[in-house]
C-alpha atoms as a PDB file:
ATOM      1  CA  UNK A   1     -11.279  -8.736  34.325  1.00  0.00           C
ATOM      2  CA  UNK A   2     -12.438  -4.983  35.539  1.00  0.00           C
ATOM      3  CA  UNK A   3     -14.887  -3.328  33.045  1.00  0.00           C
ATOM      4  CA  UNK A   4     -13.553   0.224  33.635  1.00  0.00           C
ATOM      5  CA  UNK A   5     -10.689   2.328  33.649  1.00  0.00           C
ATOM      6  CA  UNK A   6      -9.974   5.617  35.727  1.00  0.00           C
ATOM      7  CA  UNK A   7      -7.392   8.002  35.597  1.00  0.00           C
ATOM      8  CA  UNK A   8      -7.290  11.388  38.017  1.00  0.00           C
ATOM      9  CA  UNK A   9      -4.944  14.076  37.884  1.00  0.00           C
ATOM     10  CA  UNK A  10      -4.839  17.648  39.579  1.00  0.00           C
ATOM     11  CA  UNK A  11      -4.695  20.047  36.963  1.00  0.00           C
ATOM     12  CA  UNK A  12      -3.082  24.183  38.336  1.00  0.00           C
ATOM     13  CA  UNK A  13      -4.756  25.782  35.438  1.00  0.00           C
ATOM     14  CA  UNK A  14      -8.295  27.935  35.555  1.00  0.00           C
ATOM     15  CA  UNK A  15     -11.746  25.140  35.117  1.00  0.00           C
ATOM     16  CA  UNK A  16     -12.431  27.119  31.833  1.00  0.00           C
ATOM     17  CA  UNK A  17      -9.609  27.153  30.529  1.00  0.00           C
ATOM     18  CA  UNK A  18      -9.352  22.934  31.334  1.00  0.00           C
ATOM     19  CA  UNK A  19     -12.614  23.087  29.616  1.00  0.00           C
ATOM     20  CA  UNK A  20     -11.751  24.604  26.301  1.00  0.00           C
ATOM     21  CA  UNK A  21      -9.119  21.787  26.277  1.00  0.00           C
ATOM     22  CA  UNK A  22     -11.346  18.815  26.401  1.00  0.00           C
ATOM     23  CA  UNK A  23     -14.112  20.494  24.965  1.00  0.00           C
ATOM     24  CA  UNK A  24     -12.816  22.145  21.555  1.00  0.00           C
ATOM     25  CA  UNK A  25     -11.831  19.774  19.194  1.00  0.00           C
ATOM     26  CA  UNK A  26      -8.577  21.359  17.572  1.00  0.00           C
ATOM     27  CA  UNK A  27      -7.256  21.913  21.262  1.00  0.00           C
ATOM     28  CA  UNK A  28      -8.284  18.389  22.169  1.00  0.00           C
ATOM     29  CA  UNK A  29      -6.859  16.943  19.115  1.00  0.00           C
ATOM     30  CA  UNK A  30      -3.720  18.617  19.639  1.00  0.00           C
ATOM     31  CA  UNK A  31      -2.585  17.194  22.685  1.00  0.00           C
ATOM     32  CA  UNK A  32      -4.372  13.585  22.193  1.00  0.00           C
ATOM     33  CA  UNK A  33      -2.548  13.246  18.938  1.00  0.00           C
ATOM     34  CA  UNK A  34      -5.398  13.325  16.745  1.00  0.00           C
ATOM     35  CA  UNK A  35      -7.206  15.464  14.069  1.00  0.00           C
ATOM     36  CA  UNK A  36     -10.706  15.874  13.776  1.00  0.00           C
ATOM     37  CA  UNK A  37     -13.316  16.913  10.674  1.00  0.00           C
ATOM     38  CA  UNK A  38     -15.177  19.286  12.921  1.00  0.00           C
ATOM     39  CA  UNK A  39     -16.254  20.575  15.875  1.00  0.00           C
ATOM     40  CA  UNK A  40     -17.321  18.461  19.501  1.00  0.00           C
ATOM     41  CA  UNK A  41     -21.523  18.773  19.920  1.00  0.00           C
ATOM     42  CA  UNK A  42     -23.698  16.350  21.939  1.00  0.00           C
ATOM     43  CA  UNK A  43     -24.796  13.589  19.988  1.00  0.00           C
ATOM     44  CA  UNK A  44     -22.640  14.303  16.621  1.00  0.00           C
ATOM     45  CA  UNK A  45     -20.618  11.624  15.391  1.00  0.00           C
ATOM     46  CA  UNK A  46     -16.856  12.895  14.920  1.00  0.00           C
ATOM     47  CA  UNK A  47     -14.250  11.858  12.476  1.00  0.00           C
ATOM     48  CA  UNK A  48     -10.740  11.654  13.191  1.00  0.00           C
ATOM     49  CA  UNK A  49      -7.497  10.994  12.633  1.00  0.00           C
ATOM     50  CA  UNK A  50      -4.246   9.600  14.309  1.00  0.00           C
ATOM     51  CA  UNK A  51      -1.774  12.607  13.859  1.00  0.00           C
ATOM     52  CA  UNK A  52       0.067  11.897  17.444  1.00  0.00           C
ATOM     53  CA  UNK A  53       0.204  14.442  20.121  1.00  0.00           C
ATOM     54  CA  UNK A  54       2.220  17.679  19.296  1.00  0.00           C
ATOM     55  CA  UNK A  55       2.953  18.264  23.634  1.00  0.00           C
ATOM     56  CA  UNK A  56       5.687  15.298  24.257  1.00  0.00           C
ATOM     57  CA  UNK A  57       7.758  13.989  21.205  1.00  0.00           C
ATOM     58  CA  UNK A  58       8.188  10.459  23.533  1.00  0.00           C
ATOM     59  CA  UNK A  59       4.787  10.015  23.430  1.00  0.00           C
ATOM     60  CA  UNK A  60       4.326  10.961  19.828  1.00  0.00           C
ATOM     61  CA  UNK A  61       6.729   8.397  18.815  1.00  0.00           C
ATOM     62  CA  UNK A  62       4.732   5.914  20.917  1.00  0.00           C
ATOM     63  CA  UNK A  63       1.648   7.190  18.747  1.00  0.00           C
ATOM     64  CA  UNK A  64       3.846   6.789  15.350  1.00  0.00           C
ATOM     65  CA  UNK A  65       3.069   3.171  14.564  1.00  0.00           C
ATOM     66  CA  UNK A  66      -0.757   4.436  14.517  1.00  0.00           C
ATOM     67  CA  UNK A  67      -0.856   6.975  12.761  1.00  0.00           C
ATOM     68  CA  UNK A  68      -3.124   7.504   9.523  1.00  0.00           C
ATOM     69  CA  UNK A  69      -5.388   5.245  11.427  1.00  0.00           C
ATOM     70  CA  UNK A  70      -9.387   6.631  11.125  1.00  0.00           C
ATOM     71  CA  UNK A  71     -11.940   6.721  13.601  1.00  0.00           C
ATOM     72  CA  UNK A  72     -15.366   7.862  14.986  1.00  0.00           C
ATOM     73  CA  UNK A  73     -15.994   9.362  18.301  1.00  0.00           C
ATOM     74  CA  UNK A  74     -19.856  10.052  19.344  1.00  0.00           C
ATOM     75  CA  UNK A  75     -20.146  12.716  21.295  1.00  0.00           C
ATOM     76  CA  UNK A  76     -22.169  12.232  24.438  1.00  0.00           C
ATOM     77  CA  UNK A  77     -22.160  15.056  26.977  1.00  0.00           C
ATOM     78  CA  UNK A  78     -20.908  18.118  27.345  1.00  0.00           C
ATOM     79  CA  UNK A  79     -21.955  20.019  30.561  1.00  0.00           C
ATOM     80  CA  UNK A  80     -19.941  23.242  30.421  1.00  0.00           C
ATOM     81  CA  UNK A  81     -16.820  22.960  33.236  1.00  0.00           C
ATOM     82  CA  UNK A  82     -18.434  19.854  34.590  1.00  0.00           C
ATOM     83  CA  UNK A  83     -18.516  16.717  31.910  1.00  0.00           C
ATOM     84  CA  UNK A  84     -17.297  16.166  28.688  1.00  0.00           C
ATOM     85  CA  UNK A  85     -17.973  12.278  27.764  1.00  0.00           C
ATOM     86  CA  UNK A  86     -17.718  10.295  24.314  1.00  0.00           C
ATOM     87  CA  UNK A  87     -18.100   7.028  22.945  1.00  0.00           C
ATOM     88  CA  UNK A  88     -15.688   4.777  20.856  1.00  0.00           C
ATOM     89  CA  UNK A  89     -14.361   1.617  19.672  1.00  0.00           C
ATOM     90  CA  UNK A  90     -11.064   0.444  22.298  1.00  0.00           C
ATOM     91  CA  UNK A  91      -8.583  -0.326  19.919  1.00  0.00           C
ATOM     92  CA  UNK A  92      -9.773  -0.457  16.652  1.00  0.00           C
ATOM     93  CA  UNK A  93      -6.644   0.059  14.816  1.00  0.00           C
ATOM     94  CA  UNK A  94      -6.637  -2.817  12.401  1.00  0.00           C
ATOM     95  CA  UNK A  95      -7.577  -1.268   9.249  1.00  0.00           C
ATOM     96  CA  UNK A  96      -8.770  -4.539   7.809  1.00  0.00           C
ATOM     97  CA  UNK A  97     -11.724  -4.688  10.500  1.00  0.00           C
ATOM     98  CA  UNK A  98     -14.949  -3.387  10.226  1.00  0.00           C
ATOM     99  CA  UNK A  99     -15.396  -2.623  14.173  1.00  0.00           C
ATOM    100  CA  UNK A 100     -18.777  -0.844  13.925  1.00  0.00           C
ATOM    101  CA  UNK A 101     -20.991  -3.278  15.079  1.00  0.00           C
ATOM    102  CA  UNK A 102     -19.329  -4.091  18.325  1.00  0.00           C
ATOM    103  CA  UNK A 103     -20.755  -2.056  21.258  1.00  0.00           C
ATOM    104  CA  UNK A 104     -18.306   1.106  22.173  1.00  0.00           C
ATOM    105  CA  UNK A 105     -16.920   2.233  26.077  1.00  0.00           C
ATOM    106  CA  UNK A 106     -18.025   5.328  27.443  1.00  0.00           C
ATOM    107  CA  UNK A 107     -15.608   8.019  27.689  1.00  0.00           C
ATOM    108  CA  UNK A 108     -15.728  10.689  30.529  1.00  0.00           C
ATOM    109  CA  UNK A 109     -13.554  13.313  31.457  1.00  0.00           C
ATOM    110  CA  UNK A 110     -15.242  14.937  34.904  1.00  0.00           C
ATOM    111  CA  UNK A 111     -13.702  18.269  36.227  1.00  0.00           C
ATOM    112  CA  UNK A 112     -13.924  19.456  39.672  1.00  0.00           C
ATOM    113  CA  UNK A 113     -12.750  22.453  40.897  1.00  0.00           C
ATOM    114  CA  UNK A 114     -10.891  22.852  43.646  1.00  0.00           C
ATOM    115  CA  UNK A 115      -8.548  24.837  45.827  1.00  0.00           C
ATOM    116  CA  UNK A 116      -4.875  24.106  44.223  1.00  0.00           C
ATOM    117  CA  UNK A 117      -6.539  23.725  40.196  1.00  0.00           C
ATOM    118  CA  UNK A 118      -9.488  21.317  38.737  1.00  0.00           C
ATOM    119  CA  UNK A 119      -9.335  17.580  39.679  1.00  0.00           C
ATOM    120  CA  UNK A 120      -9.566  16.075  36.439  1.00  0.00           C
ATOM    121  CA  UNK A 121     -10.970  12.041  36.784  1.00  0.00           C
ATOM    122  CA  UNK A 122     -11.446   9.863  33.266  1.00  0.00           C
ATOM    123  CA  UNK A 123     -12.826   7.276  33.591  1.00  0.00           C
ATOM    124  CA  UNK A 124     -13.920   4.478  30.638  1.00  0.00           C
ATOM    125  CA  UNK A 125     -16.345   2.150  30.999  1.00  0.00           C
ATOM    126  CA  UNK A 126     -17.874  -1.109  29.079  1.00  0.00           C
ATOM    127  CA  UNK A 127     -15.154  -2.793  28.552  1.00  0.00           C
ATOM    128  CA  UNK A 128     -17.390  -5.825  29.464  1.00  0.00           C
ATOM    129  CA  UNK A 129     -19.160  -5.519  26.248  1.00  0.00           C
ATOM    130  CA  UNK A 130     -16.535  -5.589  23.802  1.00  0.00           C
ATOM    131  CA  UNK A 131     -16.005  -8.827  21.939  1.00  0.00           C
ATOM    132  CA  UNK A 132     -13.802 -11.532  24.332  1.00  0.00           C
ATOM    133  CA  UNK A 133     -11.198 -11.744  21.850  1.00  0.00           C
ATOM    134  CA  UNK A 134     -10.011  -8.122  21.459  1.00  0.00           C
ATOM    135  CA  UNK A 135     -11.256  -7.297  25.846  1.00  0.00           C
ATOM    136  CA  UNK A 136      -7.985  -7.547  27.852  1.00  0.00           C
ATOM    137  CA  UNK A 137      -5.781  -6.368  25.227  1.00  0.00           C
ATOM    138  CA  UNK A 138      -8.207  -3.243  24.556  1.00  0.00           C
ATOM    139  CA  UNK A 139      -8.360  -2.986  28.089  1.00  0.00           C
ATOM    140  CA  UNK A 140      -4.816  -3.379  28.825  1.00  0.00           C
ATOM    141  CA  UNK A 141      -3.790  -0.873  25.908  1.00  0.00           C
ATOM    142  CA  UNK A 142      -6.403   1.717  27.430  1.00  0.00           C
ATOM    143  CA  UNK A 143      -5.151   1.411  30.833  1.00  0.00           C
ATOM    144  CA  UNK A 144      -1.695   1.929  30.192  1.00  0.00           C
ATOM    145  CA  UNK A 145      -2.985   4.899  27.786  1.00  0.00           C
ATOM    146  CA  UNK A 146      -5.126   6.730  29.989  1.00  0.00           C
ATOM    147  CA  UNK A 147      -1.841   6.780  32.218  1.00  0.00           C
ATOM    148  CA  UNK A 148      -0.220   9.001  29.530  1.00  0.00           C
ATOM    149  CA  UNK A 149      -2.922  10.554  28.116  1.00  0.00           C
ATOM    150  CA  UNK A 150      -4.019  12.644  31.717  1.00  0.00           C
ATOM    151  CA  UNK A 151      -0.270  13.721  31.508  1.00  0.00           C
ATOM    152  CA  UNK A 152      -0.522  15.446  27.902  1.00  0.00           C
ATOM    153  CA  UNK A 153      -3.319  17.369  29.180  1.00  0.00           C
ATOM    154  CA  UNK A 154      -1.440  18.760  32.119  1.00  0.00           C
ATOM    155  CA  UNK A 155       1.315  19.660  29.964  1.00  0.00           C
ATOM    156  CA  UNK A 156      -0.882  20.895  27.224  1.00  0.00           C
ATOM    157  CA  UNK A 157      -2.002  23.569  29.729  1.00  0.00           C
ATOM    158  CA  UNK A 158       1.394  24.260  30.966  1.00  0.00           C
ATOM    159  CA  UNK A 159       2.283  25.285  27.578  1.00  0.00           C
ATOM    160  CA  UNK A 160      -0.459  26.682  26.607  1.00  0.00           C
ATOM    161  CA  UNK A 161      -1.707  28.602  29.216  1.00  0.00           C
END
């Protein structure tokens, strides 16, 4: 099995303005589906919530059977218009399970500017770490998720500009 995930899209928006949206935790949260207690900083642990995204109502349904569910992101990086990069627990959505001593992946979203917009590549990693009997499904469920998740952003910014 592979150990990480990427995901690239080209995004016609301004790199600061892609920024804000990864970087700010209400925008972020708003098109991820989530809400958080507080604002993204480099090594802060962040609490959040599933809420489902407020950019695609198909998607949000997809999200529906999840929501309520609480979790912790760690904030890693965050290199104005460059990398923004986070670490959590691939799906950890059974309440009942105490998930904090498994090792996390490693989130990054990388932006690169270029002529048509910002080339936006996520990419999660450590999959290899995570406990053998939750791997391929976490795995799976992040691979097909990423897929979606790259296109909120891009609408995101097409509505909100």
């Amino acid at each position: 099995m592979e150990n990480t995930i990427t995901k690239t899209i080209l995004l016609r928006a301004p790199i600061d303005r892609v920024w804000r949206a990864l970087s700010d935790s209400k925008e972020f949260g708003y098109w991820f589906g989530m809400d958080f207690e507080g604002p993204f900083a480099p090594g802060r642990v962040v609490k959040g919530q599933v809420t489902g995204t407020k950019v695609d109502p198909e998607v949000a349904k997809m999200q529906d059977p999840h929501k309520g569910i609480r979790f912790d992101i760690t904030i890693e990086k965050m290199e104005p218009e460059k990398v923004f990069s986070f670490r959590w627990h691939p799906g950890a959505v059974d309440p009942n399970v105490d998930y904090s001593k498994e090792p996390t992946t490693l989130v990054e979203f990388t932006l690169e500017k270029t002529a048509e917009g910002v080339m936006l590549t996520v990419t999660e990693s450590g999959f290899d770490q995570i406990p053998l009997a939750r791997r391929a499904k976490a795995f799976a469920e992040n691979e097909g998720g990423w897929t979606v998740v790259i296109q909120l952003v891009g609408k995101y910014l097409e509505q909100n500009a």
